[in-house]
Structures are given as structure tokens and as C-alpha cells.
Protein backbone atom coordinates (compact mmCIF):
# COMPACT_ATOMS: atom_id res chain seq x y z
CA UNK A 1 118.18 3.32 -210.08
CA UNK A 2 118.76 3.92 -206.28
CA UNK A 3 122.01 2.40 -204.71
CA UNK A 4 120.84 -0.37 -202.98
CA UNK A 5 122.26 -0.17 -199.02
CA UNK A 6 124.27 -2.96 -199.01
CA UNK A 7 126.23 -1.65 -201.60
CA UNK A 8 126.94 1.57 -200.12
CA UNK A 9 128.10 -0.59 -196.69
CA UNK A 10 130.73 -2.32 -199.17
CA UNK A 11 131.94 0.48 -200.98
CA UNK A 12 132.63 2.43 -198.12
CA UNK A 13 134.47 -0.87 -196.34
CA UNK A 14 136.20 -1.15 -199.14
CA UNK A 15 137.53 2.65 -199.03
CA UNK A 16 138.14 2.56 -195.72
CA UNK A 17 140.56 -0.52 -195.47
CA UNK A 18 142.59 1.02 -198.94
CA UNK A 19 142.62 4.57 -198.08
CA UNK A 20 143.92 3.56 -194.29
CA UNK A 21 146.72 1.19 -196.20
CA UNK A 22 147.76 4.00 -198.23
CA UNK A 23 147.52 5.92 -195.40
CA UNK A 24 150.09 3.87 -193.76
CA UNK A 25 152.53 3.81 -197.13
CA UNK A 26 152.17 7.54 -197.22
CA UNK A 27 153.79 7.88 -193.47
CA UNK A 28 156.81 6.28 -194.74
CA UNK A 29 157.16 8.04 -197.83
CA UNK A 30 160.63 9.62 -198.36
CA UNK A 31 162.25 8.14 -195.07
CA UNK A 32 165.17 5.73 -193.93
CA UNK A 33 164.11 2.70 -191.92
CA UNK A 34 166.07 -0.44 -190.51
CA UNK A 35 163.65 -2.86 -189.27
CA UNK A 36 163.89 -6.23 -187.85
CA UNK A 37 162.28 -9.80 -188.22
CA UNK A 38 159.47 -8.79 -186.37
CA UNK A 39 159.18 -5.49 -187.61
CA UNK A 40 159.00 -7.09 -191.41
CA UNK A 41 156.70 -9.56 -190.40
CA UNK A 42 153.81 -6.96 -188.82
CA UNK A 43 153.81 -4.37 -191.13
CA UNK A 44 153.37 -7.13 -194.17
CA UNK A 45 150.29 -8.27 -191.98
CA UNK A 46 148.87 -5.37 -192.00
CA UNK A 47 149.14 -3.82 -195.11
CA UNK A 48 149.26 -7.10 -198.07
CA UNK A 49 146.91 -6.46 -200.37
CA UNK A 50 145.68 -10.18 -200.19
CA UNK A 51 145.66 -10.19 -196.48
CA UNK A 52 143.24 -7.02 -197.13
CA UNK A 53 141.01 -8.45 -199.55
CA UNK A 54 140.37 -11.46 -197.09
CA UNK A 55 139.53 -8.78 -194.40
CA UNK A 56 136.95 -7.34 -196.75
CA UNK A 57 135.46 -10.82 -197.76
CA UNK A 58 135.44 -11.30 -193.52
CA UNK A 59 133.26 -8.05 -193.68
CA UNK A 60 130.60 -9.56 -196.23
CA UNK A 61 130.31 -12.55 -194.36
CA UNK A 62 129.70 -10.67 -191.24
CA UNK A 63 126.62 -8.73 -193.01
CA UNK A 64 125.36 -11.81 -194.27
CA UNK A 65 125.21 -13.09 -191.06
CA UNK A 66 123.38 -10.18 -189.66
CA UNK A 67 121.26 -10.82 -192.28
CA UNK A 68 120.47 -14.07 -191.77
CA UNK A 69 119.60 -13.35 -188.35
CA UNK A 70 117.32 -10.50 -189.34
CA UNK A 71 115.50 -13.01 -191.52
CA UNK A 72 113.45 -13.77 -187.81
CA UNK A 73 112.11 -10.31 -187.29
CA UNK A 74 108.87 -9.56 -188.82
CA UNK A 75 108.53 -7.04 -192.10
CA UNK A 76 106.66 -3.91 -192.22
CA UNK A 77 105.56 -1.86 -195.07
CA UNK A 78 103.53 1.11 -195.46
CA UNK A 79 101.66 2.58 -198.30
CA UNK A 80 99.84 5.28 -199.42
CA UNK A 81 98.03 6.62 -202.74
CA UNK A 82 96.01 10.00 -203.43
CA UNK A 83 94.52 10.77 -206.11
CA UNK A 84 92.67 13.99 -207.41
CA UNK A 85 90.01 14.21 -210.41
CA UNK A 86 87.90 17.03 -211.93
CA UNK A 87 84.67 16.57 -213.73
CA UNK A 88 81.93 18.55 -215.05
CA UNK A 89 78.71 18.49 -212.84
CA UNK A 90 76.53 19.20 -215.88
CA UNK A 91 75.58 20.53 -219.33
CA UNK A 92 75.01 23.92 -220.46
CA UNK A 93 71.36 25.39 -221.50
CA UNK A 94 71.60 27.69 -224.62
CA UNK A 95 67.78 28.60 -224.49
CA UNK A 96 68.55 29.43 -220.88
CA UNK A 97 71.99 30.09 -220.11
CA UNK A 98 71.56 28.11 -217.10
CA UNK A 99 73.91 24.78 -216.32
CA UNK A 100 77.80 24.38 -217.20
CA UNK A 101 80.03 23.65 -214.59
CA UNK A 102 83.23 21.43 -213.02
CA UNK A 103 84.32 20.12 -209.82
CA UNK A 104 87.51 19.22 -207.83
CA UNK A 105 86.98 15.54 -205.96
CA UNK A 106 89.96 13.78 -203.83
CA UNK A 107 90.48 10.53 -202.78
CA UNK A 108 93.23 8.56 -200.81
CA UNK A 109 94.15 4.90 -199.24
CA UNK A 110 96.67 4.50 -196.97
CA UNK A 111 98.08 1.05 -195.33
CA UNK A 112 100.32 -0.73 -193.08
CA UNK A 113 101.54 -4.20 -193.66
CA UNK A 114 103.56 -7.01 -191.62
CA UNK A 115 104.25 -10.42 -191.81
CA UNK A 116 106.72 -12.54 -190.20
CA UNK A 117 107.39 -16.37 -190.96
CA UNK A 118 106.71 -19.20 -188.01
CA UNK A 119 107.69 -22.26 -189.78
CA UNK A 120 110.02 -22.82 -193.08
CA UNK A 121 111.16 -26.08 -192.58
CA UNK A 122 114.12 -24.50 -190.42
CA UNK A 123 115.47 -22.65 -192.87
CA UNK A 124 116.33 -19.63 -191.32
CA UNK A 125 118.31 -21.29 -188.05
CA UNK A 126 120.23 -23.37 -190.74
CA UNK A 127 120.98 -20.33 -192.25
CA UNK A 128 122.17 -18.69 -189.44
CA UNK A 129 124.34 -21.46 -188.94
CA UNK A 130 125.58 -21.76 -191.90
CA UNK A 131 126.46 -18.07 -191.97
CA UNK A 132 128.25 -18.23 -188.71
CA UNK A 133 130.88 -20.86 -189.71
CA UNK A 134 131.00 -18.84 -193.02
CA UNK A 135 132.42 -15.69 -190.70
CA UNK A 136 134.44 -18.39 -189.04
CA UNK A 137 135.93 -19.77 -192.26
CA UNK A 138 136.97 -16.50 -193.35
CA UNK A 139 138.32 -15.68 -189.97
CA UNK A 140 140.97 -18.87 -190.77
CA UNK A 141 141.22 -17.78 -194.28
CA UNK A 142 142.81 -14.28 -193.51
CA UNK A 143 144.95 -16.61 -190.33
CA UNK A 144 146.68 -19.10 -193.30
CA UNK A 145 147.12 -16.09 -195.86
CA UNK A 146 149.19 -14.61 -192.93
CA UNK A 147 151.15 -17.94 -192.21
CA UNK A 148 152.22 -17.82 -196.08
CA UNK A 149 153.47 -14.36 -196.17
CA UNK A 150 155.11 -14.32 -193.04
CA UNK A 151 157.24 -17.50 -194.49
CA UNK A 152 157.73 -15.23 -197.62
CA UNK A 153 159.35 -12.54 -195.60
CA UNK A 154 161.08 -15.01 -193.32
CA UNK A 155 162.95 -16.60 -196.34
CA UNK A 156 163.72 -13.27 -198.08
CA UNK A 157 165.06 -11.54 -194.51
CA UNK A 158 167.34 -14.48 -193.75
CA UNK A 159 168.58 -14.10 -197.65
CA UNK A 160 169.51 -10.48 -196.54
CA UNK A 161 170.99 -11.81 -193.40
CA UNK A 162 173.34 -13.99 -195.69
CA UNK A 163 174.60 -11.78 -197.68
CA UNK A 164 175.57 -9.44 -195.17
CA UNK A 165 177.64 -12.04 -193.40
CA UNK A 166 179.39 -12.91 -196.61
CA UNK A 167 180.03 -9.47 -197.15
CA UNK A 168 181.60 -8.96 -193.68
CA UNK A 169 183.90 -12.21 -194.47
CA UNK A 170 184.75 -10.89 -198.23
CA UNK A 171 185.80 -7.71 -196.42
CA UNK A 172 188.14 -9.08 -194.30
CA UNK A 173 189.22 -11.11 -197.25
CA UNK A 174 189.99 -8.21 -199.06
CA UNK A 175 191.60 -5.71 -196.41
CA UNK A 176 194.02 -9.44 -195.87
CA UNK A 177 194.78 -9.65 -199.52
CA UNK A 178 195.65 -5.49 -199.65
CA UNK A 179 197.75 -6.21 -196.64
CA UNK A 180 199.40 -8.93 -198.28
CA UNK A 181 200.22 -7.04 -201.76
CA UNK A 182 201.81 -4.11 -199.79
CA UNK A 183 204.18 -6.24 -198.04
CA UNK A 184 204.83 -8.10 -201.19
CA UNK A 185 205.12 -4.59 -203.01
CA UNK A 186 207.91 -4.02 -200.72
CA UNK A 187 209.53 -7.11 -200.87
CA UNK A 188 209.37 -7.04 -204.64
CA UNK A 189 210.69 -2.94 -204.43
CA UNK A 190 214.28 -4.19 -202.88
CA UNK A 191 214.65 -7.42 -204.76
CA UNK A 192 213.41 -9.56 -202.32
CA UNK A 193 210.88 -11.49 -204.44
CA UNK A 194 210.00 -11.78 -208.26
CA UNK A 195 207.34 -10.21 -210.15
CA UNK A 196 205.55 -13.19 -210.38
CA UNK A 197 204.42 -13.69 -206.65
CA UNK A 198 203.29 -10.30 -206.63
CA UNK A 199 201.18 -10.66 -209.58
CA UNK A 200 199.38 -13.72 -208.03
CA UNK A 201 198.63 -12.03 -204.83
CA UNK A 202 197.20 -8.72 -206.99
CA UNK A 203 195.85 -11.27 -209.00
CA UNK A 204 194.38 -12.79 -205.98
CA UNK A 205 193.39 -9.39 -204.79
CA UNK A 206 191.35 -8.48 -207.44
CA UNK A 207 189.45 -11.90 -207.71
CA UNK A 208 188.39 -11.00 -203.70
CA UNK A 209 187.55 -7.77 -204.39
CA UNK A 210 184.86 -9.16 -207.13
CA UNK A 211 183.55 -11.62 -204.78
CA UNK A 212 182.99 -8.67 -202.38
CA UNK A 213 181.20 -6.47 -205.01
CA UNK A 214 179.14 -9.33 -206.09
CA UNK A 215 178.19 -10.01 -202.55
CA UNK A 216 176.83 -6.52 -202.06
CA UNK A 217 175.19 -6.59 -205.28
CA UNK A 218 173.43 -9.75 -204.50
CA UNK A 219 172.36 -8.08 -200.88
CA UNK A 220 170.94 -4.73 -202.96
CA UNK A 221 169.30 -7.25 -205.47
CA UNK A 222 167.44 -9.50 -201.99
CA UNK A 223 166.78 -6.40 -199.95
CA UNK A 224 164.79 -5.20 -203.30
CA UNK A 225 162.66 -8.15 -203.54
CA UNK A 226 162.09 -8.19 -199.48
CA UNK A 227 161.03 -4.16 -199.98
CA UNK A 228 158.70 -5.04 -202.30
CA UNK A 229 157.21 -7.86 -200.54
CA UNK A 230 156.70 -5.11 -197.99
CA UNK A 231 154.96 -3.00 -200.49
CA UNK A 232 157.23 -0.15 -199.39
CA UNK A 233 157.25 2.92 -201.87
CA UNK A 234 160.85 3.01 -203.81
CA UNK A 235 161.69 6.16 -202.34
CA UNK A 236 161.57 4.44 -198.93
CA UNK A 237 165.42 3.90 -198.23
CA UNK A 238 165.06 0.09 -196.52
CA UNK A 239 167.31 -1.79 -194.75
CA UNK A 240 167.37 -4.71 -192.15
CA UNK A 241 168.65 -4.94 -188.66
CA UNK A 242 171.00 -7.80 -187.86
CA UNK A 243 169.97 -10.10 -184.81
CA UNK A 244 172.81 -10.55 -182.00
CA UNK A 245 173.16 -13.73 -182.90
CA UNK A 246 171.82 -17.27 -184.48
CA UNK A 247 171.66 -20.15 -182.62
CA UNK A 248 172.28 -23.57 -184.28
CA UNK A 249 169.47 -26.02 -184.15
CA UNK A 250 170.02 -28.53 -181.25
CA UNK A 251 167.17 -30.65 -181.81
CA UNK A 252 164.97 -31.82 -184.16
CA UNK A 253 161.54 -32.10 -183.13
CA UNK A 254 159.97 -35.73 -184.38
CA UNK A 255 158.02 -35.81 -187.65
CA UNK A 256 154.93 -37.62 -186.12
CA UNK A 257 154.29 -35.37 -182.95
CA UNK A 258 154.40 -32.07 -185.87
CA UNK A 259 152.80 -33.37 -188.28
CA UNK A 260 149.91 -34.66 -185.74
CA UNK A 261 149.63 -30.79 -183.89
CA UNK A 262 150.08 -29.80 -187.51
CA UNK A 263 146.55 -31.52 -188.75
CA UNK A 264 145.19 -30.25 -185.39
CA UNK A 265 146.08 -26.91 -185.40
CA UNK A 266 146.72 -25.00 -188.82
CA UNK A 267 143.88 -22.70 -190.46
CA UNK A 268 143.66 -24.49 -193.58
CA UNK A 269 142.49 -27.99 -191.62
CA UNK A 270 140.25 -25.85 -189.57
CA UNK A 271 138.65 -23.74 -192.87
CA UNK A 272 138.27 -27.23 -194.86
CA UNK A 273 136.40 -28.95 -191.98
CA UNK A 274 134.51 -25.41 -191.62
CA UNK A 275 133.77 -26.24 -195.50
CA UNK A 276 132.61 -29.98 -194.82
CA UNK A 277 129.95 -28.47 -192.05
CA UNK A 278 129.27 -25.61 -194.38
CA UNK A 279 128.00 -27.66 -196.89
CA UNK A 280 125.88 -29.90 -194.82
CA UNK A 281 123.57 -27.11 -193.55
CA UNK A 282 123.43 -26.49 -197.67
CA UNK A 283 121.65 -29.69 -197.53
CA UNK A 284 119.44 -29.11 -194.93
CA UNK A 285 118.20 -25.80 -196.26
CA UNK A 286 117.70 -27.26 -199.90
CA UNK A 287 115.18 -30.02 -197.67
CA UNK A 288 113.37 -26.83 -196.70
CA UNK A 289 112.21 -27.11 -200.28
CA UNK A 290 110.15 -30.19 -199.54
CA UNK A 291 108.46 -28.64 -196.05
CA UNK A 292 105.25 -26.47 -196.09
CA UNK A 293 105.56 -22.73 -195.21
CA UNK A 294 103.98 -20.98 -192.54
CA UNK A 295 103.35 -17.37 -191.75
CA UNK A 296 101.46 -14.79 -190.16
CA UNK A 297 100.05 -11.45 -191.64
CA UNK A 298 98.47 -8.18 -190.38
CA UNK A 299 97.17 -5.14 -192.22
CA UNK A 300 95.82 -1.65 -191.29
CA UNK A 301 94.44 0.55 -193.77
CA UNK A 302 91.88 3.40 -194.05
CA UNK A 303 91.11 5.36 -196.82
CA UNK A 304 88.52 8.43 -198.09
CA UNK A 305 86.55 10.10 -200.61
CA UNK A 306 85.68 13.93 -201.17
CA UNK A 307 81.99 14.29 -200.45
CA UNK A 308 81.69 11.17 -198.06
CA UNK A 309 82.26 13.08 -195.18
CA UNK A 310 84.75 14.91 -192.77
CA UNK A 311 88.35 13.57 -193.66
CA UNK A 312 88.68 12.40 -189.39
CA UNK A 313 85.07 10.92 -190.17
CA UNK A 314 86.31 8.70 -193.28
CA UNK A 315 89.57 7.65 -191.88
CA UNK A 316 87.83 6.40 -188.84
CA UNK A 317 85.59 5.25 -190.39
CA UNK A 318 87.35 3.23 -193.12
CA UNK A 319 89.88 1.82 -190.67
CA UNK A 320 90.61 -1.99 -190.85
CA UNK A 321 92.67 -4.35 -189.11
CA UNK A 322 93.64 -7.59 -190.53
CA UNK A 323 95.33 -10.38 -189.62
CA UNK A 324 96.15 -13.89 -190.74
CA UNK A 325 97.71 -17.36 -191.15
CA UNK A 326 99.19 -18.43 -194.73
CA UNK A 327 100.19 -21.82 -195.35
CA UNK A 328 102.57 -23.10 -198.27
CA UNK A 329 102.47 -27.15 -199.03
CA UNK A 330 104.88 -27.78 -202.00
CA UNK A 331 102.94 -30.64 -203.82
CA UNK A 332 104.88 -30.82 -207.25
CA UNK A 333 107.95 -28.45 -207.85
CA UNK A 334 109.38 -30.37 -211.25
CA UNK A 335 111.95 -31.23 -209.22
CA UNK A 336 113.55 -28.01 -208.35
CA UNK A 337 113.65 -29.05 -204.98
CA UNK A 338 115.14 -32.80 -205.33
CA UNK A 339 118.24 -30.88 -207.84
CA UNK A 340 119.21 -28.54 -205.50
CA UNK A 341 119.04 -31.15 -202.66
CA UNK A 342 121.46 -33.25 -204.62
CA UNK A 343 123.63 -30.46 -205.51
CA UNK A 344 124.11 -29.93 -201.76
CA UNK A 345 124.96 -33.31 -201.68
CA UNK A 346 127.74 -33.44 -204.07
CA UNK A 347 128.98 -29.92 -202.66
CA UNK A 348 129.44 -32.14 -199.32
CA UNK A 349 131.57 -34.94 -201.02
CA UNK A 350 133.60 -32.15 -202.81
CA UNK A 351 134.43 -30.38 -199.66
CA UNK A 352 134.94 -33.98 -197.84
CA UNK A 353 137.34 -34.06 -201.10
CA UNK A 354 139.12 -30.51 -200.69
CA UNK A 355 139.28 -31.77 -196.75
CA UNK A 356 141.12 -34.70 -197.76
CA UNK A 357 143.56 -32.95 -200.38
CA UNK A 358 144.31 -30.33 -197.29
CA UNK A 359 145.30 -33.18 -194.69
CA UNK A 360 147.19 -34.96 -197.35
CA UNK A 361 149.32 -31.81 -198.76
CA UNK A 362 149.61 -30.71 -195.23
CA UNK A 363 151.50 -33.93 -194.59
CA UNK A 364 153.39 -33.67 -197.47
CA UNK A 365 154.56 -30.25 -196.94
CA UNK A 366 155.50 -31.38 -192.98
CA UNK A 367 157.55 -34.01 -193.71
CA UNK A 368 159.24 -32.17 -196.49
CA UNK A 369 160.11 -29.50 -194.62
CA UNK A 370 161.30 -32.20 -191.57
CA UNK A 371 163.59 -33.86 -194.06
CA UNK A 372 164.72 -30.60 -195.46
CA UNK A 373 165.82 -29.32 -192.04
CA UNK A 374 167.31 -33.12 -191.03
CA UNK A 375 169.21 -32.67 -194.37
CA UNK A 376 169.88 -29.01 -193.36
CA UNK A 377 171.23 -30.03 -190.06
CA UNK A 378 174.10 -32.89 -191.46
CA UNK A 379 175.60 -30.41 -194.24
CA UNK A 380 176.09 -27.61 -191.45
CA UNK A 381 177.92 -30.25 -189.33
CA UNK A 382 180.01 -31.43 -192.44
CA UNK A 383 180.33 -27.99 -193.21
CA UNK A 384 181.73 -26.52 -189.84
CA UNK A 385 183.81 -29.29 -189.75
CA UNK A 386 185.46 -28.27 -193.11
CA UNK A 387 185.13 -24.71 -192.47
CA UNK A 388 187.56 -24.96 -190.03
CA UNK A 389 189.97 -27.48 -191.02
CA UNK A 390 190.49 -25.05 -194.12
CA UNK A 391 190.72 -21.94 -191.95
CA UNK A 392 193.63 -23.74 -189.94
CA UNK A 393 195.28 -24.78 -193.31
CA UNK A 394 194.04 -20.73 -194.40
CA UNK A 395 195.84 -19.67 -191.09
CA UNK A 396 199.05 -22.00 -191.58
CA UNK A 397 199.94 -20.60 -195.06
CA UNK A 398 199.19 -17.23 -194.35
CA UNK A 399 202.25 -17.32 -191.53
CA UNK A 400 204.15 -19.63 -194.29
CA UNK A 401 203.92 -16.87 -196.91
CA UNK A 402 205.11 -14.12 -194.27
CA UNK A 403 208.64 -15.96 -194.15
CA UNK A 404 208.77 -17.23 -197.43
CA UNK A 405 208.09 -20.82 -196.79
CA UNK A 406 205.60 -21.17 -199.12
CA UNK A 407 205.18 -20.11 -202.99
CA UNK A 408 201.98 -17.84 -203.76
CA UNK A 409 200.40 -20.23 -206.09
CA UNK A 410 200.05 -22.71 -202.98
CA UNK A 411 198.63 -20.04 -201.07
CA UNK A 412 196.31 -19.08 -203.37
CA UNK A 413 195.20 -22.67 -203.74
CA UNK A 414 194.71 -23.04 -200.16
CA UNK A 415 193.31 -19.45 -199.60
CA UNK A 416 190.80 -20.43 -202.43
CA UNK A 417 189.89 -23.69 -200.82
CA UNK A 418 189.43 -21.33 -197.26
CA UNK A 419 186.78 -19.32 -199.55
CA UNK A 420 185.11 -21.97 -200.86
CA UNK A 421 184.56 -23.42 -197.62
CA UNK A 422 183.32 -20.05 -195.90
CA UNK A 423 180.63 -19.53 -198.54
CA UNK A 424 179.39 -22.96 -198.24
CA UNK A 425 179.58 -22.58 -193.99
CA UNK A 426 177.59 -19.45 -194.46
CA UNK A 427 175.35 -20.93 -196.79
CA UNK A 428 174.88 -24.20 -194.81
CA UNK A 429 174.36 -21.92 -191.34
CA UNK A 430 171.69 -19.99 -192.74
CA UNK A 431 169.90 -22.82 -194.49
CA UNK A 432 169.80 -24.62 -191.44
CA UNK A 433 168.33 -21.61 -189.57
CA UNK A 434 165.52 -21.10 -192.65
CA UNK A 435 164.27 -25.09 -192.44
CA UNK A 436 164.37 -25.10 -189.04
CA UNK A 437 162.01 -22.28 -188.19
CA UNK A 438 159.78 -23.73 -191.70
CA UNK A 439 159.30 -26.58 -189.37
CA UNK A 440 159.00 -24.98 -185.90
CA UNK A 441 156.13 -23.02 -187.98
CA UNK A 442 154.23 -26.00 -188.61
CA UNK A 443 153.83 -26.48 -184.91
CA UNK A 444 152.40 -23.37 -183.78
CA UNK A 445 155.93 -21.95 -183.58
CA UNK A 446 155.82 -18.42 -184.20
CA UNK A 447 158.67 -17.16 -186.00
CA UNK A 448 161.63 -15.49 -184.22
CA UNK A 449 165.08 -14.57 -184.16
């Protein structure tokens, strides 16, 4: 069976959009790259496999819209048939050896045929309608499947960011604690303190140096899981650049005015109310059904015969021209028609439905994300503000230990507290940074750092 043209205009849209992603994958193959935000956020754009497939459904749409228009333009069809035959022109004469013989005859018909339809009810310029917002819809579908991953890579970057500011503190936590064990070592070498305090600052020592390997663990384990978000081959060595700096939020924009530019603005509103309309003009083109059908026709054909004449002579002489109104009434269709009208009726409620469920988890997911970034906003406040009380008391008993006035298991305990409070600074800093921008995003924000 011949491949039917519109399957030979998918399959080679189809090749074309994955053999130009692999393309792109194959240009990084083997290479070192440091990217940023930005970077992260266009190259997952361009190359996520559902991001592509959306692209691809935005091509069918487009063809059945083209399509749909074409259903306006008259048809034409030709046809032709030939046909040969032998026979015997008569019977043989023993007695006289006369008669016996055959001959060779040809014939052929050969046609042209149109039609094109004036009247269906409006069928075809719903249609076209209808195929329109379809290109539309998918337009906003391949819009909100770019929202969602660029919040995937947004979260996982900022995780990277995280853990390479904890590193940098856990560093300097562990080139302090080194510096502190040598001048104990010293102290302890002429007499000057007992074994004990230097064990609890080695002790103290090692427990910083596992923080610090567990921090760049935890960074090789999040850059992993950004990488492959990215889709990047694992030979691709991957690594993030660090912005100059991170601003802490200011202020909070008010729930109402984002969740009312939210329900205004964001694809999946737009696609659902795309889906409400789409499944009107379903309704109008199952009332087609009930509406006569009207079209016009036109023929020309010719044909001829061996032994009628000269082949010009016959096919001039044959030729006819036709042409010709048909009219359709629909008087009973055992209710085929009055189904599929109510079908297109129920699709409507169910998309007034899946409009409804959109507005409502839309509003949801905006005011979560405005109390998650008002929550966000109070624990980096409490958290600065015990950050740095406990870098003061860090500061205090770090000079108290040089001279003595202070026993290493105090330290410790107040070095530990120091720690404690860093990670959850860090952790609060960053948090705040992630809801905000979450938020800003539901406002037509785009994201930046």
C-alpha cells in the first residue's frame, strides 16, 4: 500500500526535530562546560524531549489547519481506461479453403472531474475555526511545558548554588580547625596543655572535615540530577557558574494583584479557555448534520472505438461537458446526528469543567507559593539574626581559646552551635531566594539571577 502524504510530512518532522536535538547533544560530547542560570534554562528549552513532542503535535495542528482551509477549493480528478480485444472475423470453409481469420480492435474513455461544495451548513468555516485555536492551544501548550521545566532547573541550580556556599564555609571551617590543632600540637609538645584538649580539637577537626566531604558529595550528587535534567551526555564534564551575588527579597508582592495577573496571563488559563471555544465550534459542526448539502459538479470526457473513425475524429467527437447542482436534505439519520450533537455538548461542560479545575489549582498553587515565600522570608530574618549572634559568640571563644581562657569542650559547644546556625542561614538564604522567584514566576516574572 502507498504511503499516504501526510505521513511522509510527519515522519520527516519528526526526524528532523530528533536528529537536530541529537545534533545539538553531539556538539557537546566529550567537553567541559560551566554555564549559568540562563544558560541552563535555554538549552533545556530547546532540547526536552517533552518540550519537542509538543513542537511536533504544534506541527500536526498546523497541517490540519491547512487542511481545513483547503476543504474550500474545488477537487479534480482525472481518469482514463483502454482497453484492447481480438476476435475472429469468421469461420473457415473446408470444401473451399476460403474464410478463417482474427482482428485487433481498441477502445478508450478518458475523463475529467470537479466538484466543489457551496453550502454544508458552515461546516467548513467552523472548521477552520476550530483548527485555528487548535494551533493556538498547542502554541500555549509547548509555552506552560516550558514554565514547568524552567522551575525544574531553577530549583535544582539554586540546590547547586547551596552547596557550593556550604562548601566554601566548611572550608574555612576546616583550614580554622587545622590551624587550631597545630597551635595546640605545640602547646601540647612543651607541656603547655594536656592531651585531652588536643584530642577534642582533632576530634573537632575531623567531625569538620566530614561535614566538608559530605557537602561536596551532596553538590556532585545535585549537579548530577541538574545534568540530567539537561539531558547532557555523561561524558559532558558539567558544572555551574556562580552569580556575583543574591539579593534578599525586600518585598513581597500582594497575593491578590498575582494571583489576579496570574488567571490573566499563564498558558494553562489561556489553553483551557482555548478548550471551552474549541469545543463549541464541535457543536456547531455536529448541527451541520441536521442542514442540507449543496454542491456543484462538472465533467469532461471523450472516448473512442477502433473502426468508428480517425482517433482526432472520435475524441472530438465524443467530447462532453457536464455540469451540475447536487443537493443533500438529511430527512431521518437514526439519530446519528442528534448523538454527536450531544456529545459536543457534554465535551463543552467538560472543558467548562477542566477550565474551572485550571483557575482553581492555579489559585491554589499562587497562594501556596505566596505563603511559602512569606514563610521563607521570617525564617531568613530569624535566621540572620542567629547567624550572627553565634558567629560573635564563634568569634569570642575562638580569641578565648588562643589565651587559654576557655576549655575546648566549651569551644566546641559554641563552635558547634556557630555550625549549626551557618547551615540553617545558608539554607534559609537560599530558600528564600527559590520561593521568591516561584512567585515572581507566577506574575510574568521571568526568572533571573
Amino acid at each position: 500500500m502507498p504511503l499516504r502524504p501526510k505521513f511522509l510530512l510527519s515522519l520527516v518532522l519528526l526526524l528532523a526535530c530528533f536528529s537536530n536535538l541529537f545534533a545539538q547533544d553531539s556538539t557537546l560530547t566529550g567537553t567541559s562546560i560551566n554555564w549559568d542560570l540562563a544558560k541552563c534554562i535555554d538549552y533545556a528549552k530547546k532540547n526536552n524531549l517533552q518540550i519537542n513532542t509538543y513542537r511536533l503535535s504544534l506541527s500536526t495542528s498546523q497541517q490540519q489547519y491547512l487542511l481545513a482551509k483547503a476543504a474550500r477549493l474545488p477537487n479534480l480528478s482525472g481518469g482514463a481506461t483502454q482497453n484492447f480485444s481480438h476476435q475472429n472475423t469468421g469461420s473457415y470453409n473446408a470444401a473451399t479453403g476460403i474464410g478463417g481469420g482474427s482482428g485487433l480492435s481498441a477502445s478508450g474513455a478518458y475523463s475529467l472531474n470537479s466538484s466543489v461544495t457551496l453550502y454544508n451548513g458552515n461546516l467548513i468555516n467552523n472548521t477552520i475555526l476550530q483548527a485555528n485555536l487548535s494551533v493556538e492551544s498547542a502554541n500555549l501548550n509547548i509555552i506552560q511545558q516550558e514554565n514547568d521545566i524552567t522551575l525544574q532547573i531553577t530549583q535544582a541550580y539554586l540546590a547547586v548554588l547551596l552547596d557550593k556556599e556550604n562548601i566554601i564555609y566548611d572550608t574555612d571551617l576546616v583550614n580554622t580547625s587545622a590551624a587550631q590543632v597545630k597551635v595546640e600540637q605545640q602547646k601540647y609538645d612543651v607541656g603547655a596543655v594536656a592531651r585531652y584538649a588536643l584530642i577534642q580539637l582533632q576530634a573537632q577537626q575531623s567531625t569538620d572535615q566530614f561535614t566538608l566531604i559530605t557537602a561536596r558529595n551532596t553538590e556532585k550528587g545535585d549537579l548530577l540530577t541538574l545534568k540530567q535534567l539537561l539531558l547532557l551526555s555523561s561524558d559532558v564534564s558539567f558544572d555551574i557558574i556562580k552569580p556575583d551575588t543574591i539579593v534578599p527579597i525586600d518585598t513581597v508582592t500582594a497575593l491578590k494583584t498575582v494571583e489576579q495577573t496570574a488567571l490573566k496571563n499563564r498558558p494553562e488559563v489561556k489553553s483551557s479557555e482555548l478548550g471551552v471555544k474549541i469545543a463549541q465550534y464541535g457543536v456547531d459542526i455536529a448541527k451541520a448534520g441536521y442542514k442540507p448539502f449543496l454542491s456543484a459538479g462538472g465533467a469532461l470526457n471523450t472516448s473512442y472505438s477502433t473502426g468508428q473513425g480517425s482517433l482526432p475524429y472520435q475524441l472530438n467527437n465524443n467530447f462532453n461537458q457536464e455540469i451540475g447542482l447536487t443537493l443533500s436534505v438529511p430527512i431521518f439519520t437514526r439519530r446519528v446526528v442528534k448523538t454527536q450533537v450531544e456529545e459536543a455538548k457534554i465535551n463543552v461542560d467538560q472543558a467548562g469543567l477542566n477550565l474551572k479545575n485550571t483557575r482553581i489549582t492555579l489559585s491554589q498553587s499562587v497562594e501556596r507559593a505566596y505563603l511559602n515565600v512569606t514563610n521563607a522570608k521570617s525564617q531568613y530574618d530569624a535566621a540572620l539574626q542567629q547567624y550572627n549572634f553565634n558567629r560573635e559568640g564563634y568569634r569570642i571563644a575562638t580569641e578565648q581559646l588562643k589565651v587559654g581562657a576557655i576549655n575546648t569542650v566549651d569551644y566546641s559547644v559554641q563552635k558547634n552551635l556557630f555550625i549549626q546556625a551557618q547551615q540553617a542561614f545558608i539554607q534559609a538564604k537560599y530558600n528564600e531566594l527559590l520561593t521568591l522567584k516561584i512567585y515572581d514566576f507566577y506574575r510574568g516574572i521571568p526568572i533571573k539571577l
